[in-house]
Protein backbone atom coordinates (compact mmCIF):
# COMPACT_ATOMS: atom_id res chain seq x y z
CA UNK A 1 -28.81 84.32 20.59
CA UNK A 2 -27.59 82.08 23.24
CA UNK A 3 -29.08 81.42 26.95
CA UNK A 4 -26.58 79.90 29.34
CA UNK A 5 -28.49 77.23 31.53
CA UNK A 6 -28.08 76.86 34.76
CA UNK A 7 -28.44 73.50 34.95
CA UNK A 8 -26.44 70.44 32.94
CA UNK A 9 -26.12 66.74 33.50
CA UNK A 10 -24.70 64.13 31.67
CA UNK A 11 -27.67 62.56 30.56
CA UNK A 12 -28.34 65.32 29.15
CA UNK A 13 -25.36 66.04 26.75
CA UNK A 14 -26.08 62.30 26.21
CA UNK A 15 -29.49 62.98 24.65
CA UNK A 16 -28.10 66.09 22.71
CA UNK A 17 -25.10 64.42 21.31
CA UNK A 18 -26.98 61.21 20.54
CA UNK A 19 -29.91 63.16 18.74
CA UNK A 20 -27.46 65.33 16.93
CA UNK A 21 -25.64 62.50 15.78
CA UNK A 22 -28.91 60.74 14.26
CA UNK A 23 -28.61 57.67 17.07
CA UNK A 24 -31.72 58.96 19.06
CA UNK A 25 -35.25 60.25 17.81
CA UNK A 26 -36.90 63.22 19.77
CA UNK A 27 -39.43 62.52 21.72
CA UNK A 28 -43.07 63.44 20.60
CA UNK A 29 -44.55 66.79 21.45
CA UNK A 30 -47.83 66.92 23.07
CA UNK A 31 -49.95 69.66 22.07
CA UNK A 32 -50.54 72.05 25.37
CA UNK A 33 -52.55 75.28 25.81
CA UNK A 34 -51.50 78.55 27.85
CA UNK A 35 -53.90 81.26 28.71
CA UNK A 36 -52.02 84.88 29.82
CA UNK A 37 -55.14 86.72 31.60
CA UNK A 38 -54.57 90.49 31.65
CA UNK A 39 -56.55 93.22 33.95
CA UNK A 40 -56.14 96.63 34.24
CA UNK A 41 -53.28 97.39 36.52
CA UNK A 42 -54.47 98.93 39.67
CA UNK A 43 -53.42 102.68 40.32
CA UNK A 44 -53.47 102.42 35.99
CA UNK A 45 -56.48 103.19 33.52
CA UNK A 46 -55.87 99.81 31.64
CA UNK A 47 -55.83 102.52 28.36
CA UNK A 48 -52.41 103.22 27.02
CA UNK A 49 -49.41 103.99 29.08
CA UNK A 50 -47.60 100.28 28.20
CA UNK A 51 -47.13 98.37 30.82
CA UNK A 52 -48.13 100.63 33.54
CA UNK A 53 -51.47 100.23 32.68
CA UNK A 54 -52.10 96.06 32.52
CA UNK A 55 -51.72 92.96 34.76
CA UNK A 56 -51.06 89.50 33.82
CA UNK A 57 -51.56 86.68 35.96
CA UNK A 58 -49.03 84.01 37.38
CA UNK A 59 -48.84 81.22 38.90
CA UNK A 60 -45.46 80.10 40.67
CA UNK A 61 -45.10 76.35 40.22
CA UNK A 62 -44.00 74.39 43.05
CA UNK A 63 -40.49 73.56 43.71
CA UNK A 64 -41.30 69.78 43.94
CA UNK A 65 -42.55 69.71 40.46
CA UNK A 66 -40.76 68.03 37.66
CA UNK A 67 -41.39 70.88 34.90
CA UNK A 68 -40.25 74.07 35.54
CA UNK A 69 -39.89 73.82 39.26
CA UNK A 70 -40.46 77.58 41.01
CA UNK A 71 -41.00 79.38 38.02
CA UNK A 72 -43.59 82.24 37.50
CA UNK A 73 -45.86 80.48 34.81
CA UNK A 74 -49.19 81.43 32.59
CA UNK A 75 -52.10 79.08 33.74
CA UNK A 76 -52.02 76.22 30.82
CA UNK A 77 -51.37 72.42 30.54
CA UNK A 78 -51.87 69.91 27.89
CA UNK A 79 -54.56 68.57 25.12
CA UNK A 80 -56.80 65.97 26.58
CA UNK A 81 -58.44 63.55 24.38
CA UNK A 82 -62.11 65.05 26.02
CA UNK A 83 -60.91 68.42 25.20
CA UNK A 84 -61.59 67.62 21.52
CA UNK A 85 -65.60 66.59 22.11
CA UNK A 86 -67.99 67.96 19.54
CA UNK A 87 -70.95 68.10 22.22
CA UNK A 88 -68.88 71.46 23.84
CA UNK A 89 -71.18 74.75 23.50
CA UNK A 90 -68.72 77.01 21.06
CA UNK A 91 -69.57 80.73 21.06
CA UNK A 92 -67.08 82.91 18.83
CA UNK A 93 -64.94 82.64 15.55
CA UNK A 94 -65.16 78.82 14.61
CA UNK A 95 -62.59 75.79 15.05
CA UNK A 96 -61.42 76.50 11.24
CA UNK A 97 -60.52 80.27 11.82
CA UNK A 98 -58.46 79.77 14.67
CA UNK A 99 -56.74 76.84 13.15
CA UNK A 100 -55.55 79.14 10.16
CA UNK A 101 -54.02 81.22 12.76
CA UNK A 102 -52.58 78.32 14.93
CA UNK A 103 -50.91 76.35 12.56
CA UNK A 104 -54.10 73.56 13.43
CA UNK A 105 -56.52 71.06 11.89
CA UNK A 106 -59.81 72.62 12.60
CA UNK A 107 -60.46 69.42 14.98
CA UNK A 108 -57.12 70.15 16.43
CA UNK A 109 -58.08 74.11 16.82
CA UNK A 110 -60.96 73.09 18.62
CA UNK A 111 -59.22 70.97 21.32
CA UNK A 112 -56.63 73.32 21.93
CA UNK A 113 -59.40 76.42 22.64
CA UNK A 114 -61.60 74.28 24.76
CA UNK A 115 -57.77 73.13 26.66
CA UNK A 116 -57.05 76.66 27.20
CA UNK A 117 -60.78 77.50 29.31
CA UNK A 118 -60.61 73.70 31.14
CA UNK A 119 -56.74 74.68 32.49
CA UNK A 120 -57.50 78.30 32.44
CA UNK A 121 -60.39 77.30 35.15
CA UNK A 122 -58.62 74.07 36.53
CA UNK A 123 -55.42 76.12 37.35
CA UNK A 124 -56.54 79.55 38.31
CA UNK A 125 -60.39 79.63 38.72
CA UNK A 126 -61.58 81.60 35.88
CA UNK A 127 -64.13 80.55 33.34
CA UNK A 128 -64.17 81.82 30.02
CA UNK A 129 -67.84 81.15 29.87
CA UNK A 130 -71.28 82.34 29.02
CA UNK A 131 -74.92 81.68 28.65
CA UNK A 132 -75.87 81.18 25.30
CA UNK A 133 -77.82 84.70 25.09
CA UNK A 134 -73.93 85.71 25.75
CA UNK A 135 -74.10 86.30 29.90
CA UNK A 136 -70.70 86.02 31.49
CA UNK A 137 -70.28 83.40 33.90
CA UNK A 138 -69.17 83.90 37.06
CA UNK A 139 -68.29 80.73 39.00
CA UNK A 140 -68.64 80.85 42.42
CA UNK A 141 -70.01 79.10 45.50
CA UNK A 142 -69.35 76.05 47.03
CA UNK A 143 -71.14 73.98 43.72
CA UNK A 144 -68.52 75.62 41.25
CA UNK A 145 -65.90 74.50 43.38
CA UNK A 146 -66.77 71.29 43.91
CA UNK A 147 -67.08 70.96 40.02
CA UNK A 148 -62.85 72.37 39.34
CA UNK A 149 -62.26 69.67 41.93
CA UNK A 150 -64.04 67.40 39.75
CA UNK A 151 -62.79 68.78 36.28
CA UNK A 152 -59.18 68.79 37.65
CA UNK A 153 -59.45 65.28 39.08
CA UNK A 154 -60.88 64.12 35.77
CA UNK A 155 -64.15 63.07 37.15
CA UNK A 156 -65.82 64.73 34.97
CA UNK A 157 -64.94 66.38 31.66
CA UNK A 158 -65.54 70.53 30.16
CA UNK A 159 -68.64 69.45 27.98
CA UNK A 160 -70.04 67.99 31.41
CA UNK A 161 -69.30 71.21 33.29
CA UNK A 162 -70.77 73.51 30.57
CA UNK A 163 -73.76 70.96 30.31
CA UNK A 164 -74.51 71.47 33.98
CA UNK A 165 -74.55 75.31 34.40
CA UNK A 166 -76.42 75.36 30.38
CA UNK A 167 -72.70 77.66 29.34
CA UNK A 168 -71.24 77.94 26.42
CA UNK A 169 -67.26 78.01 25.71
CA UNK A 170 -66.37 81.85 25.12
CA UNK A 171 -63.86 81.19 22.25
CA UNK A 172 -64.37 85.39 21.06
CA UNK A 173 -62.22 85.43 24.24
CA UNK A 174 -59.45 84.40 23.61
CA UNK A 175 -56.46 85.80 21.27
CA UNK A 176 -53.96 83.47 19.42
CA UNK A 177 -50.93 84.84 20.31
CA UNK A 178 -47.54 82.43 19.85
CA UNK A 179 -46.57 79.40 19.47
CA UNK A 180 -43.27 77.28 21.56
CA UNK A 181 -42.08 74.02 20.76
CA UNK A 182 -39.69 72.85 23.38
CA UNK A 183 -36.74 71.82 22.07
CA UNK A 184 -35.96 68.35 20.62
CA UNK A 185 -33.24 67.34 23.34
CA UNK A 186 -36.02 67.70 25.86
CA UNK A 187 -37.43 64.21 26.89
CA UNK A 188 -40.10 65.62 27.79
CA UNK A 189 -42.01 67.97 24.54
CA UNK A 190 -44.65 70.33 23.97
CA UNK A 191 -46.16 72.18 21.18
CA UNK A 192 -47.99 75.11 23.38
CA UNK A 193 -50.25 77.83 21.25
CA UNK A 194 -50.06 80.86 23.60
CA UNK A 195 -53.63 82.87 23.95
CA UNK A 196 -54.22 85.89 25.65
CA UNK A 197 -57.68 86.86 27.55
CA UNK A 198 -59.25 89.77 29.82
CA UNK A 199 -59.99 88.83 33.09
CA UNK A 200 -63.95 88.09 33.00
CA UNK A 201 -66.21 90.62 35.11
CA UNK A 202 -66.67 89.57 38.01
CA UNK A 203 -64.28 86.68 38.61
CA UNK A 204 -61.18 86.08 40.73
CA UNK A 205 -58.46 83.88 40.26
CA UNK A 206 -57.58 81.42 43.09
CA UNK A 207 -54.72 79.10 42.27
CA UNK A 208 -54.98 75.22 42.20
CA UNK A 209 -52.12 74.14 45.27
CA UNK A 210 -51.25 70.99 43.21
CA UNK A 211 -50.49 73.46 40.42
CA UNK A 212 -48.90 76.65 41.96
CA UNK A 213 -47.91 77.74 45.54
CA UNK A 214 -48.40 81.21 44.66
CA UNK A 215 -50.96 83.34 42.73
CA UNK A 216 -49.91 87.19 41.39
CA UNK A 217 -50.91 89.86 39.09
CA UNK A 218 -47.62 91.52 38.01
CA UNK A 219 -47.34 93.97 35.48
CA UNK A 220 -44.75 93.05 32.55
CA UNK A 221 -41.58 95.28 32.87
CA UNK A 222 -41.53 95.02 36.58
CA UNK A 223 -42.02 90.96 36.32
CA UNK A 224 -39.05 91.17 33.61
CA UNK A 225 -37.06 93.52 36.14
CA UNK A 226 -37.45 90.71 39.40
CA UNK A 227 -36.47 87.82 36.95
CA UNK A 228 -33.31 89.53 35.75
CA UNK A 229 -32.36 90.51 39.37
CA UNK A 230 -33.03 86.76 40.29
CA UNK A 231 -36.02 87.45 42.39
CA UNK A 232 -37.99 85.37 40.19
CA UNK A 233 -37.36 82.55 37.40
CA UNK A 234 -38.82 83.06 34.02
CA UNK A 235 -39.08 80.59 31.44
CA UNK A 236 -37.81 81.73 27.86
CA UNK A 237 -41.38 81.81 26.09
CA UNK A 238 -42.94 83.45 29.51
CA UNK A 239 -39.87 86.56 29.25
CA UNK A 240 -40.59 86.90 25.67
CA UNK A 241 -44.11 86.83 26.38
CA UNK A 242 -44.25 89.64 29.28
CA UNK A 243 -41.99 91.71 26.97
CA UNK A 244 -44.34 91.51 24.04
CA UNK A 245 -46.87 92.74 26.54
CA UNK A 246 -44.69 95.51 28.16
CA UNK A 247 -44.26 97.28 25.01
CA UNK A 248 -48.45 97.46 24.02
CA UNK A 249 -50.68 100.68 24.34
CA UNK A 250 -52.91 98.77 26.66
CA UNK A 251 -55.26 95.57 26.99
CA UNK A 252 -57.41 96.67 23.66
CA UNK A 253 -54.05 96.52 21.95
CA UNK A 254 -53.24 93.23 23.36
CA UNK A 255 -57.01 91.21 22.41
CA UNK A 256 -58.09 92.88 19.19
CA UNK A 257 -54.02 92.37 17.83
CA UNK A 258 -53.91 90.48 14.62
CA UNK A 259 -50.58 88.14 14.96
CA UNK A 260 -48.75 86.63 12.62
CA UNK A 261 -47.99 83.55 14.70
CA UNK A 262 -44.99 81.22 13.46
CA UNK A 263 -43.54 78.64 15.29
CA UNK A 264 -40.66 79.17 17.54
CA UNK A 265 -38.59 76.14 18.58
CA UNK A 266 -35.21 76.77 20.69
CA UNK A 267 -32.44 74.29 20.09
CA UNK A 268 -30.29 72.75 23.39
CA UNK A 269 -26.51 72.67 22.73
CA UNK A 270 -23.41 71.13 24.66
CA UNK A 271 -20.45 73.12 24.46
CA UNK A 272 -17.43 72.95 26.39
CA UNK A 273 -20.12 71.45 29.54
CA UNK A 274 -22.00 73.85 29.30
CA UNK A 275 -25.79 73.99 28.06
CA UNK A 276 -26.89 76.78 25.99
CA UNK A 277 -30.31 77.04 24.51
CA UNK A 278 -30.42 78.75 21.74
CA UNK A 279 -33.38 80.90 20.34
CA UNK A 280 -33.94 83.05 17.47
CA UNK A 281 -32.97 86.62 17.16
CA UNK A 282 -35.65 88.40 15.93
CA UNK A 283 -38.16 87.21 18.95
CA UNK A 284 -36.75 89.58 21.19
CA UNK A 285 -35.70 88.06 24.24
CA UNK A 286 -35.46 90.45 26.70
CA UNK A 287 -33.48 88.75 29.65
């Protein structure tokens, strides 16, 4: 199916003609990590009843930004080169089981996991975290915060962080659940694996303001429901995302899922000055 954009320049039909016609090569893809945190939706049991019964946190990106100005995101951001150190505490299925499922080199599993806590905690405060005799973390007080400053500023990296509190990385939290590749006229690429995760006991999230101007738990359908009556804007991976979610029994069906995760790459098309991204049929798009 199609998806009319609402926004077209010249430069871009430029890049999409040129690439098209063989003249231009697409930029590389950088390999990025998104995290959608899920709670039990208050007023709801969290068990069964679809969407009326889980949460999902979102961040709204500022409108200054260049990516994705004022849309409702997932916490998430790109692979650093520290993300992939060997000295990070690992708890959970190892670096070679979620790389079968991610499309992923072991080494490259292993970076994107530990990218998925450092933004999940960077972006939105939560710490998918433990002790080694598998205690939760909960990060709070006026050291923790002065260690996401640190983390986000790059002062310090996520093996450093664990190091200091004696944590492990939680990877048995986290879910593989998609994977996006933007498309090839964008000059600027990623190759995000999607992961979803249950809020940890006793945490709150508290957006980053260089990353999002707003914070909100929304449940699915009624996120879906603002961004079709332009209330909100939803990215296509986000919608597809929050519909996928919608239509589960509950959080246990979301985190214990099995996935059969392929990936999903849109193509950008000029036609008579318009821009259309196009995106496969059978994922469902729901906007």
């Amino acid at each position: 199916m199609r998806i009319q954009l609402n926004w077209f320049d010249e430069r871009l039909a430029k890049r999409i003609a040129d690439i098209a016609a063989g003249q231009l090569a697409p930029a590389a893809s950088r390999n990025a990590a998104t995290v959608m945190v899920v709670r039990p939706a208050e007023g709801g049991s969290g068990e069964g009843g679809g969407a009326s019964g889980v949460e999902v946190l979102m961040l709204k990106r500022p409108a200054a930004m260049k990516f994705a100005p004022g849309a409702y995101v997932f916490p998430g951001g790109s692979v650093d080169l520290a993300d992939g150190e060997e000295r990070i505490g690992w708890h959970g299925p190892d670096a070679a089981d979620f790389g079968q499922r991610l499309g992923a080199t072991p080494e490259l599993a292993r970076a994107l996991v530990c990218a998925a806590v450092r933004e999940t905690f960077e972006e939105a405060g939560l710490l998918l975290a433990g002790t080694p005799d598998g205690e939760l973390a909960v990060p709070d007080g006026p050291d923790w915060a002065a260690g996401r400053a640190a983390l986000t500023a790059g002062e310090i990296t996520l093996a450093q962080l664990l190091d200091r509190h004696g944590l492990v990385l939680r990877a048995d939290l986290l879910t593989p659940w998609a994977r996006w590749i933007t498309p090839e006229a964008e000059p600027r690429r990623f190759d995000a694996r999607f992961f979803a995760a249950a809020l940890p006991p006793g945490q709150q999230a508290a957006g980053h303001a260089a990353e999002s101007d707003q914070t909100s738990w929304l449940r699915p359908a009624e996120a879906l429901s603002a961004a079709r009556d332009g209330e909100i804007s939803l990215l296509p991976p986000t919608a597809t995302t929050l519909a996928e979610f919608a239509a589960a029994t509950g959080i246990e069906d979301i985190l214990t899922r099995e996935r059969s995760i392929t990936p999903i790459q849109p193509t950008l098309i000029s036609d008579s000055g318009h821009a259309w991204l196009e995106v496969p049929d059978d994922i469902g798009y729901p906007l």
